[in-house]
PDB file of N, CA and C in Angstrom:
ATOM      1  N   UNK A   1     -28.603  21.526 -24.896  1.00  0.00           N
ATOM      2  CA  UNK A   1     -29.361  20.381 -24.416  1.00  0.00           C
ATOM      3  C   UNK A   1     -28.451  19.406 -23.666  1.00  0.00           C
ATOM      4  N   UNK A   2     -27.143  19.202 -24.218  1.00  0.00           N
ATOM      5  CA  UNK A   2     -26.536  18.208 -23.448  1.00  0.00           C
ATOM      6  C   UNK A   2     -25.782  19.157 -22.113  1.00  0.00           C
ATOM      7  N   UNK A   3     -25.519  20.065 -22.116  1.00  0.00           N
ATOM      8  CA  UNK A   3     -25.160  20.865 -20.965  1.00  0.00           C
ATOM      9  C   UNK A   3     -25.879  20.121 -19.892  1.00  0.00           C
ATOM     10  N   UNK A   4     -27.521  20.808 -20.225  1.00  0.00           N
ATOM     11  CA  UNK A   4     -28.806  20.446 -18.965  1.00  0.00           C
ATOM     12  C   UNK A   4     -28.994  19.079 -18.940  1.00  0.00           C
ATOM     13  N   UNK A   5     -28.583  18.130 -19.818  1.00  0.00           N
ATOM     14  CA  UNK A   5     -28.683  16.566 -19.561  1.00  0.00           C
ATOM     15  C   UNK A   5     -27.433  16.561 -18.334  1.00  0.00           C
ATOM     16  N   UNK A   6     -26.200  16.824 -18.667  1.00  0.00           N
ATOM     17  CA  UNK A   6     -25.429  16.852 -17.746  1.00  0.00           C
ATOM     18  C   UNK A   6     -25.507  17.085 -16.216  1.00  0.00           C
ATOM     19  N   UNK A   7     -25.968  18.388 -16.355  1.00  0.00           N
ATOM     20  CA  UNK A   7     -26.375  18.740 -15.135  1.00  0.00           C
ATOM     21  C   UNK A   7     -27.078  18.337 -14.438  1.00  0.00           C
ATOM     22  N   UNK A   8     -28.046  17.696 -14.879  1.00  0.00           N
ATOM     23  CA  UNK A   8     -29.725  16.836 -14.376  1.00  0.00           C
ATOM     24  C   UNK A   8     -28.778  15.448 -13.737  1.00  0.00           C
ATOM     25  N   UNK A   9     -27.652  14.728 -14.896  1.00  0.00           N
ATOM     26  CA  UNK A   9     -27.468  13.771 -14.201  1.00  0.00           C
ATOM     27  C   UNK A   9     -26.691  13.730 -13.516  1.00  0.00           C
ATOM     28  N   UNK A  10     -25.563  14.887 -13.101  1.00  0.00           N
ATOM     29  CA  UNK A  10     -24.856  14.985 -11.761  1.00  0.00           C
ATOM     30  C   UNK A  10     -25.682  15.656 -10.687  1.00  0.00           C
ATOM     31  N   UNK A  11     -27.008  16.407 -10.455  1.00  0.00           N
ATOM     32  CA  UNK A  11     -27.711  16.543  -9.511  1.00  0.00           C
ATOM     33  C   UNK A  11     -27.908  15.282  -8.807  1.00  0.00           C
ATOM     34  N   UNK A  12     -28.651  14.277  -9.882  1.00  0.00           N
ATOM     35  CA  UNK A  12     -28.624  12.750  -9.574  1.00  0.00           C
ATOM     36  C   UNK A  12     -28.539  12.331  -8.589  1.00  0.00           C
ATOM     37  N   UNK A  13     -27.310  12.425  -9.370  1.00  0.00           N
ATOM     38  CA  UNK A  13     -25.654  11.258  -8.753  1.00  0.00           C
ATOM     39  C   UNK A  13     -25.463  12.021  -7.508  1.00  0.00           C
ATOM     40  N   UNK A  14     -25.324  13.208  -6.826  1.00  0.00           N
ATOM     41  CA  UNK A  14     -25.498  13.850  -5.533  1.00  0.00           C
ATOM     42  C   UNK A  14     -26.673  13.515  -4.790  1.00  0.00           C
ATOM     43  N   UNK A  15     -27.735  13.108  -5.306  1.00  0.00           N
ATOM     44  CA  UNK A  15     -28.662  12.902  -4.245  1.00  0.00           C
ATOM     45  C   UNK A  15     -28.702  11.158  -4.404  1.00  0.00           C
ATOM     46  N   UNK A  16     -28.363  10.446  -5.045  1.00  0.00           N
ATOM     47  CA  UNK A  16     -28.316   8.714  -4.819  1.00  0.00           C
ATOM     48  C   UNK A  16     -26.920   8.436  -3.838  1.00  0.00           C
ATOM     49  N   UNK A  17     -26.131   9.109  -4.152  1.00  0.00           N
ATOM     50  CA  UNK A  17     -24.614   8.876  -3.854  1.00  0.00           C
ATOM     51  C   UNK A  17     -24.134   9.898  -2.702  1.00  0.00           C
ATOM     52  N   UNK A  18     -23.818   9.557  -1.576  1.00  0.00           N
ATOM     53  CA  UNK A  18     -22.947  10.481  -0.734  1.00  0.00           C
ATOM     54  C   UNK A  18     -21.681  10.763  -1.025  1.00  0.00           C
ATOM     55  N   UNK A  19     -21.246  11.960  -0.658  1.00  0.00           N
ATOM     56  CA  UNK A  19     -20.460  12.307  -1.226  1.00  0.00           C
ATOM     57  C   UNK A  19     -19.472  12.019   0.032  1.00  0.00           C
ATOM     58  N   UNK A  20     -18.029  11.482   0.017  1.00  0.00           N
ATOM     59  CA  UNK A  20     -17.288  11.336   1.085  1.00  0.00           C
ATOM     60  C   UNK A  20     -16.273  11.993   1.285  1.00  0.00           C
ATOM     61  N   UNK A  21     -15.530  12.461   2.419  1.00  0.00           N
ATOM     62  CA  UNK A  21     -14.358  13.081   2.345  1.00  0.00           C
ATOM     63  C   UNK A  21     -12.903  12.262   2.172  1.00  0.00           C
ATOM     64  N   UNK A  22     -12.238  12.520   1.015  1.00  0.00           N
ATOM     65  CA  UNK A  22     -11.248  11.610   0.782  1.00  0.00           C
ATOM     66  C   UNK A  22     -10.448  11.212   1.942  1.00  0.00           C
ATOM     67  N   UNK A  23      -9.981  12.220   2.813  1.00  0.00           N
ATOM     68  CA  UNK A  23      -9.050  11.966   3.755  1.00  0.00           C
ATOM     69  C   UNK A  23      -9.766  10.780   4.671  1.00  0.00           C
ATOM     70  N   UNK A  24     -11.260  11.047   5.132  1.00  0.00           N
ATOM     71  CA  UNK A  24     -11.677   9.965   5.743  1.00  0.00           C
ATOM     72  C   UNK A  24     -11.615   8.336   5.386  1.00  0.00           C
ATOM     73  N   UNK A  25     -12.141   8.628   4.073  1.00  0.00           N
ATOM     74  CA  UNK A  25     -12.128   7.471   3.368  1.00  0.00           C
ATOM     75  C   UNK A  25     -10.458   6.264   3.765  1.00  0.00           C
ATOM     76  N   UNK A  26      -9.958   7.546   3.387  1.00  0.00           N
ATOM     77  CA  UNK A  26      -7.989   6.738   3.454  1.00  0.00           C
ATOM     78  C   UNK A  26      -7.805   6.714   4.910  1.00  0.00           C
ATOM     79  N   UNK A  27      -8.384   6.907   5.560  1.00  0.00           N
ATOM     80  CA  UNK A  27      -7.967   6.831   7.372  1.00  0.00           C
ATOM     81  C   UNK A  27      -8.961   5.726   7.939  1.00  0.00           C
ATOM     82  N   UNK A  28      -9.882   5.280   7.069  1.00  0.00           N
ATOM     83  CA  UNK A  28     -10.353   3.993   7.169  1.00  0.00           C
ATOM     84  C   UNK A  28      -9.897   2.804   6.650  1.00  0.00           C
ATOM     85  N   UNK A  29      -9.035   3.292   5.612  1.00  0.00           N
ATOM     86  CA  UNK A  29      -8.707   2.205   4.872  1.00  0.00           C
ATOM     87  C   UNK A  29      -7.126   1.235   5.548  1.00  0.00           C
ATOM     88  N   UNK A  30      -7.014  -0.085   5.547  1.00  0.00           N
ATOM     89  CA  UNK A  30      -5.944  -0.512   6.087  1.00  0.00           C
ATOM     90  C   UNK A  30      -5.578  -1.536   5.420  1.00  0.00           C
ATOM     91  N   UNK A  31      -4.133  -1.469   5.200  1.00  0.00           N
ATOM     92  CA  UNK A  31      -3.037  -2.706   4.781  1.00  0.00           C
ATOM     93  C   UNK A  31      -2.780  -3.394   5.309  1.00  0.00           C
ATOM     94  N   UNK A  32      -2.937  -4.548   4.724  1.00  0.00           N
ATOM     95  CA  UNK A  32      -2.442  -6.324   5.612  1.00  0.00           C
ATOM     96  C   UNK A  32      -1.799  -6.930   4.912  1.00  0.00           C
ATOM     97  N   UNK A  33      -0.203  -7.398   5.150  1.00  0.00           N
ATOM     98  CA  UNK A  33       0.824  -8.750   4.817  1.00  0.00           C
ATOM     99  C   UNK A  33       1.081  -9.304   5.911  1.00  0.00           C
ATOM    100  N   UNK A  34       1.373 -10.736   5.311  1.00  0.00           N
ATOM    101  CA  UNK A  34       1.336 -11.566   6.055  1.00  0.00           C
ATOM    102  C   UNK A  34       3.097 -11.633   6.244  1.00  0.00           C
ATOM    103  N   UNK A  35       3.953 -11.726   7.088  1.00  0.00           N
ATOM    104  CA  UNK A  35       5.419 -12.059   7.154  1.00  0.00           C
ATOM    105  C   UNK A  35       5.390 -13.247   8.074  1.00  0.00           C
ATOM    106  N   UNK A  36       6.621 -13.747   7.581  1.00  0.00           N
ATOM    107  CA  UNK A  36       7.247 -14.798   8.895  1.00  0.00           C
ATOM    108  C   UNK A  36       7.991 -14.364   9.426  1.00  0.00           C
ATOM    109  N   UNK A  37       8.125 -14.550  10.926  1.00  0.00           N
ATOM    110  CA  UNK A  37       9.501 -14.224  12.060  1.00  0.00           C
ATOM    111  C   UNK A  37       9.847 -15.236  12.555  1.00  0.00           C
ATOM    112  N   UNK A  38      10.506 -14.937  13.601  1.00  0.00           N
ATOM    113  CA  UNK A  38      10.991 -16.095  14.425  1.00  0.00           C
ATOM    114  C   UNK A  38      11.555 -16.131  15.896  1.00  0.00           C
ATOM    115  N   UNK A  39      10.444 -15.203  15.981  1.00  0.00           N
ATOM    116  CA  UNK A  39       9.509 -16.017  17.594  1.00  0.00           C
ATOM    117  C   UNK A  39       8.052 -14.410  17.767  1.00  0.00           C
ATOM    118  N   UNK A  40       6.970 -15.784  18.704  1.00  0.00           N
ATOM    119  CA  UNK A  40       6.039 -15.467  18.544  1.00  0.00           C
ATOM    120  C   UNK A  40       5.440 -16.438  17.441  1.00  0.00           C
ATOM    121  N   UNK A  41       3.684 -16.208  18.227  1.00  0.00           N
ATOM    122  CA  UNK A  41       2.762 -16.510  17.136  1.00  0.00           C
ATOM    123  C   UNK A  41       3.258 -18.358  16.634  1.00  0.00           C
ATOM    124  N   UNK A  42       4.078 -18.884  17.491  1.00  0.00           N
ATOM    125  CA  UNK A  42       4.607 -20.518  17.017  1.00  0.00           C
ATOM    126  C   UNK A  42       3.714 -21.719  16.665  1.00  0.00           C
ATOM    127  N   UNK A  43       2.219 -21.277  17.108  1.00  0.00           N
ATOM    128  CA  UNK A  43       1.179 -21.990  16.908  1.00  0.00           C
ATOM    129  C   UNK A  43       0.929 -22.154  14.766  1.00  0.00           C
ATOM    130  N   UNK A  44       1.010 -20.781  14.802  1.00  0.00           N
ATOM    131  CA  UNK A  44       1.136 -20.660  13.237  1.00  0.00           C
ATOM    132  C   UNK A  44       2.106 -20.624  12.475  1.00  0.00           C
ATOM    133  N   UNK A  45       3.055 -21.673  12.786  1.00  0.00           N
ATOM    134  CA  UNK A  45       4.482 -21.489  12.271  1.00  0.00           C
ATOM    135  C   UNK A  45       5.243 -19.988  11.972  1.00  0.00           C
ATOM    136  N   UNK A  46       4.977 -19.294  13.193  1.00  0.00           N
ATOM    137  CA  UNK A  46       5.900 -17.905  13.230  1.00  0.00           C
ATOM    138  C   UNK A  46       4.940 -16.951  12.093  1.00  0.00           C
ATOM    139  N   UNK A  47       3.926 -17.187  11.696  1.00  0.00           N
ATOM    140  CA  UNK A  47       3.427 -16.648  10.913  1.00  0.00           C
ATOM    141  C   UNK A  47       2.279 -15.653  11.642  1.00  0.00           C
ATOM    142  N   UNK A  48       2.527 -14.660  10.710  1.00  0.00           N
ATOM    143  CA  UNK A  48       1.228 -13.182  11.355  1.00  0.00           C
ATOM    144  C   UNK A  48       1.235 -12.196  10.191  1.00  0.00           C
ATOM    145  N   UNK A  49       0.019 -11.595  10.589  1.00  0.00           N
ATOM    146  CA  UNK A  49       0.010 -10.110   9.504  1.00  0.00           C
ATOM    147  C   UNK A  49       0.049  -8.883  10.461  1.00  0.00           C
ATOM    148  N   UNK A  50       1.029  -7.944   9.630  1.00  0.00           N
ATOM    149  CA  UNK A  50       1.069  -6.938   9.944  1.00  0.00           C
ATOM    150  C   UNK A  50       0.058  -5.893   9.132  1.00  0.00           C
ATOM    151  N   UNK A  51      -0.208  -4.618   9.533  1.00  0.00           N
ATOM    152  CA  UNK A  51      -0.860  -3.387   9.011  1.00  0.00           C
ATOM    153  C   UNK A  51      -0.202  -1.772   9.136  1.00  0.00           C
ATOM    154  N   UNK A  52      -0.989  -1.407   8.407  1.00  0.00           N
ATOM    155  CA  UNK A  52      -0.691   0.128   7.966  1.00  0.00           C
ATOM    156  C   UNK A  52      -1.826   0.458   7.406  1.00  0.00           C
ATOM    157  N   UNK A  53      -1.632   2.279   7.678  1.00  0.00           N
ATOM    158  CA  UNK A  53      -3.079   2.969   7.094  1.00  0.00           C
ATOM    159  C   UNK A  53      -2.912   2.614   5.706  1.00  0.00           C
ATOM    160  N   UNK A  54      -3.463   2.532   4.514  1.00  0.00           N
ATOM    161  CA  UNK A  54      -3.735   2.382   3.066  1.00  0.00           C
ATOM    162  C   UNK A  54      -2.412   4.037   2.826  1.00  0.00           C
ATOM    163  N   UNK A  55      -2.526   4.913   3.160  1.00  0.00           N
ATOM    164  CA  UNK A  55      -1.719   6.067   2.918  1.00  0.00           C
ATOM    165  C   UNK A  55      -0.396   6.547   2.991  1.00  0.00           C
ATOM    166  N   UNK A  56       0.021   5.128   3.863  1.00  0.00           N
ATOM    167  CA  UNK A  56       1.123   4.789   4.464  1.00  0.00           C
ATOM    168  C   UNK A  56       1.534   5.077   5.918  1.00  0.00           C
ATOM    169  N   UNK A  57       2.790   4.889   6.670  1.00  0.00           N
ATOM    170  CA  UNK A  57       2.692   4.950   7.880  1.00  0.00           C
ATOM    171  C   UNK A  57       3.695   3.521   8.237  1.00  0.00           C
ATOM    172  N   UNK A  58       3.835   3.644   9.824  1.00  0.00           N
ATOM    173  CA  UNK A  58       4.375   2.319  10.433  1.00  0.00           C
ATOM    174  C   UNK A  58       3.166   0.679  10.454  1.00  0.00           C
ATOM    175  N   UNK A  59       4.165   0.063  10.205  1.00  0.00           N
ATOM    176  CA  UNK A  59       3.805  -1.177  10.546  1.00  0.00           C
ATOM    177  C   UNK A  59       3.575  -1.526  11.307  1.00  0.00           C
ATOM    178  N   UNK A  60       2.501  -2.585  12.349  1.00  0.00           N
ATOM    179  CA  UNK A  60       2.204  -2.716  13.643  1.00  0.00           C
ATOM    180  C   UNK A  60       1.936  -4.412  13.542  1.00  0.00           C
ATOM    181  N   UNK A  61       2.156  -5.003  14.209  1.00  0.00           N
ATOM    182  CA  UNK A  61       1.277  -6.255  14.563  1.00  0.00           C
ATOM    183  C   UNK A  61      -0.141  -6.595  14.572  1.00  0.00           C
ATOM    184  N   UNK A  62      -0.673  -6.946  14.061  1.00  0.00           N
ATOM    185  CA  UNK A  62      -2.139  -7.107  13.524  1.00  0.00           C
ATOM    186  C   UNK A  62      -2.645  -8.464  14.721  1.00  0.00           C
ATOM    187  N   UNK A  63      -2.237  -9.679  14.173  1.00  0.00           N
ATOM    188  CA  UNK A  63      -2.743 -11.268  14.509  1.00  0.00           C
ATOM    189  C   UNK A  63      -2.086 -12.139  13.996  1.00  0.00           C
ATOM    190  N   UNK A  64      -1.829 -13.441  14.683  1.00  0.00           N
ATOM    191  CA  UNK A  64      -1.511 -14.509  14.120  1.00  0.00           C
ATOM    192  C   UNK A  64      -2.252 -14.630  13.097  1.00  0.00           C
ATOM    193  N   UNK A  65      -1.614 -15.828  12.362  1.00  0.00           N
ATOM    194  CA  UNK A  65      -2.566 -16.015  11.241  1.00  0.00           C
ATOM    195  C   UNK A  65      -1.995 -17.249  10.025  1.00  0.00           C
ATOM    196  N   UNK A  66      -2.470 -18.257   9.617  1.00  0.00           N
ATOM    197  CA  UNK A  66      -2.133 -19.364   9.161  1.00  0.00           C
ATOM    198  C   UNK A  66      -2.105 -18.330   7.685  1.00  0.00           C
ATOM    199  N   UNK A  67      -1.160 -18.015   7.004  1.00  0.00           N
ATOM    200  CA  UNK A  67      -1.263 -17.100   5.654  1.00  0.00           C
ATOM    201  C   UNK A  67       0.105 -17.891   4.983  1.00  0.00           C
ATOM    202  N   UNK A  68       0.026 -16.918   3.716  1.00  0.00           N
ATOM    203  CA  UNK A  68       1.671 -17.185   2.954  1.00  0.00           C
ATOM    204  C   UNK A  68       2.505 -15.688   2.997  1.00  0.00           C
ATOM    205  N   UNK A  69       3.570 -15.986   3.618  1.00  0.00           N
ATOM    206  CA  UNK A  69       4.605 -14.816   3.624  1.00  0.00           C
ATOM    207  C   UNK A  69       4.576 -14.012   2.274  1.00  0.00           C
ATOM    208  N   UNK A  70       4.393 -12.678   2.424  1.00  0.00           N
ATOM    209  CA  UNK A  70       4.445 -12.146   1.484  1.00  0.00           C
ATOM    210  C   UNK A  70       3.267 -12.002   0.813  1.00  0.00           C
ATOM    211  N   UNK A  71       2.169 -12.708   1.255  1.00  0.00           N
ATOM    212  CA  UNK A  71       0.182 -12.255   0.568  1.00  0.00           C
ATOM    213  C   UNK A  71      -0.294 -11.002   1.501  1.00  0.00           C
ATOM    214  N   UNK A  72      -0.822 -10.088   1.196  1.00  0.00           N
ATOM    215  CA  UNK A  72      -1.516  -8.767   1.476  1.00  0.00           C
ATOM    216  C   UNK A  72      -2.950  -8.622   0.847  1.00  0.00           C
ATOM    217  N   UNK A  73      -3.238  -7.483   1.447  1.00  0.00           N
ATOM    218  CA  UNK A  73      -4.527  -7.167   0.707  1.00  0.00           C
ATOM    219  C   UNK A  73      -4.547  -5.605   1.882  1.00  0.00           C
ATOM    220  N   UNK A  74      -6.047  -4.797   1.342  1.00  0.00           N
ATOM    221  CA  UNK A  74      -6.056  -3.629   1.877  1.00  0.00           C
ATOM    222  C   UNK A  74      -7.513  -3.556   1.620  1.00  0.00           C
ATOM    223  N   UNK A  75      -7.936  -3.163   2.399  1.00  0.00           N
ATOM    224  CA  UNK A  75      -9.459  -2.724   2.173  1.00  0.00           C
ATOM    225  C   UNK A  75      -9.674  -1.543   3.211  1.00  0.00           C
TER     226      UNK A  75
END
């Protein structure tokens, strides 16, 4: 009985829920910190965020940005 409960509720969960491909998922996903330099961006006291895929990879220039050196996030 709990087998076919099982089964009933991962049929479910396949038809409410799409199923995604991980690799996509992580090739959407992107990393943001904020660093200070020194030059560029002088409007925001030298301040900007850089990015990267969530999977890793090079760093690139993102945007100025009024932040604190060293705050990130990734979504």
């Amino acid at each position: 009985m709990l087998t076919r409960l099982e089964g009933l509720g991962s049929r479910m969960l396949d038809l409410l829920v799409p199923r995604v491909d991980a690799s996509a998922a992580e090739a959407a996903c992107m990393c943001y910190q904020c660093v200070q330099g020194s030059s560029g961006c002088a409007a925001t006291g030298y301040r900007w965020y850089r990015k990267q895929p969530c999977g890793g990879g090079t760093w690139v220039f993102d945007r100025c940005a009024n932040c604190s050196p060293g705050a990130g996030y990734c979504f």
